[in-house]
Structures are given as C-alpha cells and as structure tokens.
PDB file of N, CA and C in Angstrom:
ATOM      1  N   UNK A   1     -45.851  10.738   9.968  1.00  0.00           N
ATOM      2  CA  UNK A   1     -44.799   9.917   9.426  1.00  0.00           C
ATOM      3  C   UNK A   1     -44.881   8.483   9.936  1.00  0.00           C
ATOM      4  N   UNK A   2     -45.816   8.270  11.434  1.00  0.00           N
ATOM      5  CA  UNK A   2     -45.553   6.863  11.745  1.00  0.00           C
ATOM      6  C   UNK A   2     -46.214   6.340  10.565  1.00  0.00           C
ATOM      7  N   UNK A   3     -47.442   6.143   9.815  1.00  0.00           N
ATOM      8  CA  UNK A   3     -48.034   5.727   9.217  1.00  0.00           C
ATOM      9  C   UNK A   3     -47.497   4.734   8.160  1.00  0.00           C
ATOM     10  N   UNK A   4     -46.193   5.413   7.814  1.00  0.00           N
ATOM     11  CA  UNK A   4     -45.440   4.842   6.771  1.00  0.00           C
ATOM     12  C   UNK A   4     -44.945   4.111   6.825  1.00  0.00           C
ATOM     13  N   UNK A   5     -44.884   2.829   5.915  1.00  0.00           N
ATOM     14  CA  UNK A   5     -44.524   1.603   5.716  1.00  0.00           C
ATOM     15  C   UNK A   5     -42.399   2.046   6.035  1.00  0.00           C
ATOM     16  N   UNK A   6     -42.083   1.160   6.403  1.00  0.00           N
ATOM     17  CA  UNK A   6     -40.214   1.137   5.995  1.00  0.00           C
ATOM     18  C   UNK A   6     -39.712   1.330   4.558  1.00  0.00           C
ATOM     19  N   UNK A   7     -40.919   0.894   3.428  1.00  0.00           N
ATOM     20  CA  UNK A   7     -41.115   1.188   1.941  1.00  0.00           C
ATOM     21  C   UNK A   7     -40.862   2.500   1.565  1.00  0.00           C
ATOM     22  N   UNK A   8     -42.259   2.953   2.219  1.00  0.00           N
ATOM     23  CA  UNK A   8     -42.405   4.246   1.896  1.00  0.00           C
ATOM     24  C   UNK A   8     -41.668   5.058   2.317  1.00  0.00           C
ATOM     25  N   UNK A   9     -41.225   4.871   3.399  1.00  0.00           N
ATOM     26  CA  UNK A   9     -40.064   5.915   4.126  1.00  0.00           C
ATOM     27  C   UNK A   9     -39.376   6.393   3.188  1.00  0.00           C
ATOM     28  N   UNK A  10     -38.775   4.947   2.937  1.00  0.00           N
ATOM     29  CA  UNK A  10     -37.328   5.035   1.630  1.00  0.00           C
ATOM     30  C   UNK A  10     -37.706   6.061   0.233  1.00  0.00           C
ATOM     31  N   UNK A  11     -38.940   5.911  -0.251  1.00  0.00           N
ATOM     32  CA  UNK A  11     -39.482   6.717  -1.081  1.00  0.00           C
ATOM     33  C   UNK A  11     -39.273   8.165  -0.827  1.00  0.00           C
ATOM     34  N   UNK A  12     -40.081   8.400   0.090  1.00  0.00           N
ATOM     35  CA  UNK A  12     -40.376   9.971   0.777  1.00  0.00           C
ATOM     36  C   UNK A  12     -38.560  10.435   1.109  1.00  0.00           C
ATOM     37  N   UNK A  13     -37.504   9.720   0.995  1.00  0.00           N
ATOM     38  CA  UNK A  13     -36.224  10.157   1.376  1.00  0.00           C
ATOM     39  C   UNK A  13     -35.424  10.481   0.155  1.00  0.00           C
ATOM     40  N   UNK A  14     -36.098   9.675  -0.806  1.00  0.00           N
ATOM     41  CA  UNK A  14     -35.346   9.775  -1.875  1.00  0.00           C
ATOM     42  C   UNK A  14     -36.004  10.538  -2.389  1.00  0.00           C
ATOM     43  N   UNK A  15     -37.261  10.778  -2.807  1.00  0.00           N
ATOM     44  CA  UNK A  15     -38.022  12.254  -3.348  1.00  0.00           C
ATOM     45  C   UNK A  15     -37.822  13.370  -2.942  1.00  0.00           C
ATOM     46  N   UNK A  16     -37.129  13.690  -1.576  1.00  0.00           N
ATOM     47  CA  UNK A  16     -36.464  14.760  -1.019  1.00  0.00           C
ATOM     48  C   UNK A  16     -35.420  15.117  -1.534  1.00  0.00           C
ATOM     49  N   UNK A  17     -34.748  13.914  -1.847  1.00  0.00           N
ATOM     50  CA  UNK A  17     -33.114  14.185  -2.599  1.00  0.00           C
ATOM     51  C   UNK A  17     -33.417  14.594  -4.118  1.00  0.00           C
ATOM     52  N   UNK A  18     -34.479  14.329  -4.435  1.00  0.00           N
ATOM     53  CA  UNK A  18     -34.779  15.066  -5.730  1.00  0.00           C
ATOM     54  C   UNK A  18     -34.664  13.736  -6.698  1.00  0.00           C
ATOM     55  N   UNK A  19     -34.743  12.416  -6.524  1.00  0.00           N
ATOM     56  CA  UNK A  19     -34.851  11.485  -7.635  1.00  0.00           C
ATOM     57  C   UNK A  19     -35.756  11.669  -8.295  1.00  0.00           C
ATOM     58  N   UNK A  20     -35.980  10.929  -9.354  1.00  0.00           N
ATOM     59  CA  UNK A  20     -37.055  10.378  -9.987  1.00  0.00           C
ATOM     60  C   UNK A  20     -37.299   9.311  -9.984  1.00  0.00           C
ATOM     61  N   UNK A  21     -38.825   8.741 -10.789  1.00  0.00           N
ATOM     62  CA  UNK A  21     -39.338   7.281  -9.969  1.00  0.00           C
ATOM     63  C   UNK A  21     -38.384   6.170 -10.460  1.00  0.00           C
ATOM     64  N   UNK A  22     -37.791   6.556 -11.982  1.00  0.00           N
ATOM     65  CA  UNK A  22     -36.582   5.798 -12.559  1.00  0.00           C
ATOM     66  C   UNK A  22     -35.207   5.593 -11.947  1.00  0.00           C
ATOM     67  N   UNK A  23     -35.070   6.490 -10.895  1.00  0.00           N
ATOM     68  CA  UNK A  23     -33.723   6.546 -10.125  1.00  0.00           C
ATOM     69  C   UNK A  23     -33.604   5.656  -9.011  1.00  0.00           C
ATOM     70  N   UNK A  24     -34.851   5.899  -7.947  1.00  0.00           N
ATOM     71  CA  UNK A  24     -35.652   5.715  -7.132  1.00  0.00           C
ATOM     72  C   UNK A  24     -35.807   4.145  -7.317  1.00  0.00           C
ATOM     73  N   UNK A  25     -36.650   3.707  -8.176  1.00  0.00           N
ATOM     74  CA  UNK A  25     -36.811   2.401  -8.573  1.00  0.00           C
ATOM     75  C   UNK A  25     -35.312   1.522  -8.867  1.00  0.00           C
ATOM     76  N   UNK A  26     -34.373   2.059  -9.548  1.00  0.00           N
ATOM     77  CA  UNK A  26     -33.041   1.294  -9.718  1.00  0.00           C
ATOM     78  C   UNK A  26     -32.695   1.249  -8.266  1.00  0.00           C
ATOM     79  N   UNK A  27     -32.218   2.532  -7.635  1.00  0.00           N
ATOM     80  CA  UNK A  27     -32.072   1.957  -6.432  1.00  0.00           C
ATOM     81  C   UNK A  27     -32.236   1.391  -5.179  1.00  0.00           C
ATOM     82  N   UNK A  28     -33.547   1.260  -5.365  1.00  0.00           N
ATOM     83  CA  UNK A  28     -34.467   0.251  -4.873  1.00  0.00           C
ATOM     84  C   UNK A  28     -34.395  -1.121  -5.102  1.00  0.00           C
ATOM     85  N   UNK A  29     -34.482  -1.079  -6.572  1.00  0.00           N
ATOM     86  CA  UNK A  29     -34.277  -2.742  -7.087  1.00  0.00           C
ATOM     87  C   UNK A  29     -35.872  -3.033  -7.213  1.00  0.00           C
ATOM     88  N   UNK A  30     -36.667  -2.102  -7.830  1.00  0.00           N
ATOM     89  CA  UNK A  30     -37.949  -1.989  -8.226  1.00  0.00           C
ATOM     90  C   UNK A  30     -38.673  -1.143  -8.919  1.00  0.00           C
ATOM     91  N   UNK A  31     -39.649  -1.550 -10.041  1.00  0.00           N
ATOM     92  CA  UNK A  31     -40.260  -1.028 -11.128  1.00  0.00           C
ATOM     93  C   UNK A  31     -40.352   0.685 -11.030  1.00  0.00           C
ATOM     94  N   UNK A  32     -40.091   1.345 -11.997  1.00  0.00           N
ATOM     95  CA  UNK A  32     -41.224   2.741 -11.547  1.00  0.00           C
ATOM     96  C   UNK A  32     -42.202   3.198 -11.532  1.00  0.00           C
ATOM     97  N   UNK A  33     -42.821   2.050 -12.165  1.00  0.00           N
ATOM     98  CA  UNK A  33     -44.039   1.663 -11.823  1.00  0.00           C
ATOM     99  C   UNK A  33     -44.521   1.784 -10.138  1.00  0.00           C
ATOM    100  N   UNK A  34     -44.120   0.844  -9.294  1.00  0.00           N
ATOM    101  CA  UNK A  34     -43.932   0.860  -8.307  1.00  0.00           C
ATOM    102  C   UNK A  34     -43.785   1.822  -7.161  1.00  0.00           C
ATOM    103  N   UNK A  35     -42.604   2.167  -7.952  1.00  0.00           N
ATOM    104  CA  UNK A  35     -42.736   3.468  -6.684  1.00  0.00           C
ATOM    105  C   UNK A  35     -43.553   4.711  -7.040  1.00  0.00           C
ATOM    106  N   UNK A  36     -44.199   4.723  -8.328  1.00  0.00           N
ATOM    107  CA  UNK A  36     -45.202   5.650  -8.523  1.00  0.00           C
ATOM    108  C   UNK A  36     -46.647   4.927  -7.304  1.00  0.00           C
ATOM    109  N   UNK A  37     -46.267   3.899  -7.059  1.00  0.00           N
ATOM    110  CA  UNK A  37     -47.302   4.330  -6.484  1.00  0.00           C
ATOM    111  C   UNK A  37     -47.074   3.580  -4.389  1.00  0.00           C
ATOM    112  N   UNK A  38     -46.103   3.367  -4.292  1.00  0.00           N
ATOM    113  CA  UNK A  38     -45.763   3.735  -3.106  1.00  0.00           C
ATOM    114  C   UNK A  38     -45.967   5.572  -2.953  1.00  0.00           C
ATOM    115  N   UNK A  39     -45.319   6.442  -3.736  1.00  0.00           N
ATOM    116  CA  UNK A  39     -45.450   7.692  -3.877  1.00  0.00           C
ATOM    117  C   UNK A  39     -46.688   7.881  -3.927  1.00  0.00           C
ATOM    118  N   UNK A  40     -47.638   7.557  -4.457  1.00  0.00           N
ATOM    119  CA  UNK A  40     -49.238   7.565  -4.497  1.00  0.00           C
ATOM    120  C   UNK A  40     -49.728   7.101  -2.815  1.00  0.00           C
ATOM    121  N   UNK A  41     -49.142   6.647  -2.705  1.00  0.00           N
ATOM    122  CA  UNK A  41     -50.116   6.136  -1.382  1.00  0.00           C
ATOM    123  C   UNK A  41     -48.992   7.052  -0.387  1.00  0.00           C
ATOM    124  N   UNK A  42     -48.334   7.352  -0.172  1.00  0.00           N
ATOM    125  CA  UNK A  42     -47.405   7.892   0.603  1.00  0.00           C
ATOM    126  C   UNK A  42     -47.890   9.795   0.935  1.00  0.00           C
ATOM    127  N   UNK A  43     -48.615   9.663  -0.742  1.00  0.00           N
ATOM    128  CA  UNK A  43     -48.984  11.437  -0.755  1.00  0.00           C
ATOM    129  C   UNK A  43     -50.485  11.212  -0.110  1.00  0.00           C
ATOM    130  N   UNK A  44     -51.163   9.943   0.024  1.00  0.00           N
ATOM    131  CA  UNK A  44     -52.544   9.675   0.627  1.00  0.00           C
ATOM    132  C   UNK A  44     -52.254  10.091   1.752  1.00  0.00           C
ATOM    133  N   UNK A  45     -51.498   9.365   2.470  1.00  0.00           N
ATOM    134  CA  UNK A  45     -51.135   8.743   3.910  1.00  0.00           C
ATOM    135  C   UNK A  45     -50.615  10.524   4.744  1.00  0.00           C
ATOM    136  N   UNK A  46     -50.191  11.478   3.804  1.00  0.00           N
ATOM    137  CA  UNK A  46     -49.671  12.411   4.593  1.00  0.00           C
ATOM    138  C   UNK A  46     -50.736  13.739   4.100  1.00  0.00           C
ATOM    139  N   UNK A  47     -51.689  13.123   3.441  1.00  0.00           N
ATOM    140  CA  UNK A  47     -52.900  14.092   3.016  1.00  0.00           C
ATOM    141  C   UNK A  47     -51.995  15.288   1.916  1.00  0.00           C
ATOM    142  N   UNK A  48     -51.259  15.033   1.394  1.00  0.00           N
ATOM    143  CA  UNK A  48     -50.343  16.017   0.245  1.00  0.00           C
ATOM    144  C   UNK A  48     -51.149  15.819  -0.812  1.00  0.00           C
ATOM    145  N   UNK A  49     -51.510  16.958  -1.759  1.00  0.00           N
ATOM    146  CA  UNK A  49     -52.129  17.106  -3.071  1.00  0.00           C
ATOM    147  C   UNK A  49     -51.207  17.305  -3.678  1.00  0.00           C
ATOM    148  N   UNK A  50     -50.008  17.495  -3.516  1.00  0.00           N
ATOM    149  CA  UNK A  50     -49.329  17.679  -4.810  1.00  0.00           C
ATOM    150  C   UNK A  50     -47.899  17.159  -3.996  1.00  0.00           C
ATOM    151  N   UNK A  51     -46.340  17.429  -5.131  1.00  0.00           N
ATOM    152  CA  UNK A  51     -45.550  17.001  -4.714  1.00  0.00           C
ATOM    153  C   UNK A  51     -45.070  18.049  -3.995  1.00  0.00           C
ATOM    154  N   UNK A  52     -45.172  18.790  -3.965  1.00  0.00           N
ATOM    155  CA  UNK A  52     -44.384  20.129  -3.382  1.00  0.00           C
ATOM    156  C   UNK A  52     -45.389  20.343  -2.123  1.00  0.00           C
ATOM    157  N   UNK A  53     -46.086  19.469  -1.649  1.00  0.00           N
ATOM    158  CA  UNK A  53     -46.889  19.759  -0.541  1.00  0.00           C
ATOM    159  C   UNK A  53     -46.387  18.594   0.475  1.00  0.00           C
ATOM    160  N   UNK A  54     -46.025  17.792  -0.227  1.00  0.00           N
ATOM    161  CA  UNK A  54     -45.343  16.270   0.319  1.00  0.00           C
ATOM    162  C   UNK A  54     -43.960  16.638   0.800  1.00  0.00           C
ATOM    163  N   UNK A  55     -43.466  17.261  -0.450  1.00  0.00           N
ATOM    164  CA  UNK A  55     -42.115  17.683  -0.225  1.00  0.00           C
ATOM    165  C   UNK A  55     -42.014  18.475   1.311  1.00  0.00           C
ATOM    166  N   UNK A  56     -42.931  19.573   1.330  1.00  0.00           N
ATOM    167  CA  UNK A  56     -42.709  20.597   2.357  1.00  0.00           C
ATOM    168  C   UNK A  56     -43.331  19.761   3.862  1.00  0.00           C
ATOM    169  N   UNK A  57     -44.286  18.597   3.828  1.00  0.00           N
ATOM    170  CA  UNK A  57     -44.847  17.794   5.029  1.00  0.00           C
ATOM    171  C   UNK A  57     -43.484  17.333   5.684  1.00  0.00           C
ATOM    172  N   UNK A  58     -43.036  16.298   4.534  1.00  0.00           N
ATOM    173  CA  UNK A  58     -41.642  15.583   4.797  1.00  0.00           C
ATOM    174  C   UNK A  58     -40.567  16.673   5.520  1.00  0.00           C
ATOM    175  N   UNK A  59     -39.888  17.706   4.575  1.00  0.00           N
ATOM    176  CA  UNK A  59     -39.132  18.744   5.542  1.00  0.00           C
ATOM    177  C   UNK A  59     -39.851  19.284   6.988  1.00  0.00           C
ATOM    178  N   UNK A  60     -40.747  19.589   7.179  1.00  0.00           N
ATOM    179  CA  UNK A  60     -41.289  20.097   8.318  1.00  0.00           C
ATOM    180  C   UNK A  60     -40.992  18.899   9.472  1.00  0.00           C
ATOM    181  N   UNK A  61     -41.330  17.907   8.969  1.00  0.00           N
ATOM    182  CA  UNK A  61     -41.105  16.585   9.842  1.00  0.00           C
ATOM    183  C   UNK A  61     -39.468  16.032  10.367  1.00  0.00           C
ATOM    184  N   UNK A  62     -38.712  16.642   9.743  1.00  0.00           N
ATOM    185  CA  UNK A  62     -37.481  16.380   9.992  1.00  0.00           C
ATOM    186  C   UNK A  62     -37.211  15.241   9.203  1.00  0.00           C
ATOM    187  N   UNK A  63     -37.770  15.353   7.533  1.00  0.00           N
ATOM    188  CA  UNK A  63     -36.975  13.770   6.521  1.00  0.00           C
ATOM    189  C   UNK A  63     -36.805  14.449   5.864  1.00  0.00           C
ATOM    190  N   UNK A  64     -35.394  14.101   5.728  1.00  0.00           N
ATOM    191  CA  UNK A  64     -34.301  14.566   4.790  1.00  0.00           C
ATOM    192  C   UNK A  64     -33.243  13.344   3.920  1.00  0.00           C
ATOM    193  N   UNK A  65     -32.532  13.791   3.525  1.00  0.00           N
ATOM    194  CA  UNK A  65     -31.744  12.927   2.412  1.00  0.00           C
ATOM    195  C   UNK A  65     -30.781  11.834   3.684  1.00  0.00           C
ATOM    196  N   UNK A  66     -30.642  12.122   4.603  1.00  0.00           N
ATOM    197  CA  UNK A  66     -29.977  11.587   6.150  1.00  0.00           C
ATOM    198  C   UNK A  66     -31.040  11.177   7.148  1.00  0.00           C
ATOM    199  N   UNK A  67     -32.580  11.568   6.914  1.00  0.00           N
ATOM    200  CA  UNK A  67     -33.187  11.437   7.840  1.00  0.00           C
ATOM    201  C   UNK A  67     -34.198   9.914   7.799  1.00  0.00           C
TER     202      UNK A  67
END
C-alpha cells in the first residue's frame, strides 16, 4: 500500500465502497477516464489481475470505505 500515490489511495477506497469510475470521477472532480487508469496503475502497483483480486489485496490490508 506504501507505493500508492495519495491519488490512488482515494481510488482503491472508493472501489471498495463499490463506486464506479463515473461516481468515483464526480467525486473526485475528474474524468473517468482518469480514474480508469489511476485504477490501472493502482491494480499494477499491488500486482492484482483482476478487480476482485485488488478488491481482496485492499481488504486484507486494512482499506476500507474509513480506511
């Protein structure tokens, strides 16, 4: 998790809560474009192939919708 930008954090917290990149991006105040690929580099950075592998890295790590 150190790896991650303060960006990405925000990403990986809100993909836990179950957004989408359209949700995610409004409340951000950026494209979804964008956070498709903060999310892209975020699933690099924690070696996740899929989202549900990201998903389960992030919970194991203690990031959550509070964390």
């Amino acid at each position: 998790m150190a790896r991650l930008t303060p960006r990405e954090r925000e990403v990986l917290i809100l993909l836990v809560e179950g957004r989408t990149n359209k949700t995610i991006g409004q409340k951000l105040g950026i494209s979804p474009r964008t956070v498709e690929l903060h999310r892209a580099q975020v699933m690099h950075r924690l070696d996740a192939s899929s989202l549900t592998e990201l998903l389960q890295v992030a919970l194991a790590a203690g990031v959550g919708p509070h964390g």
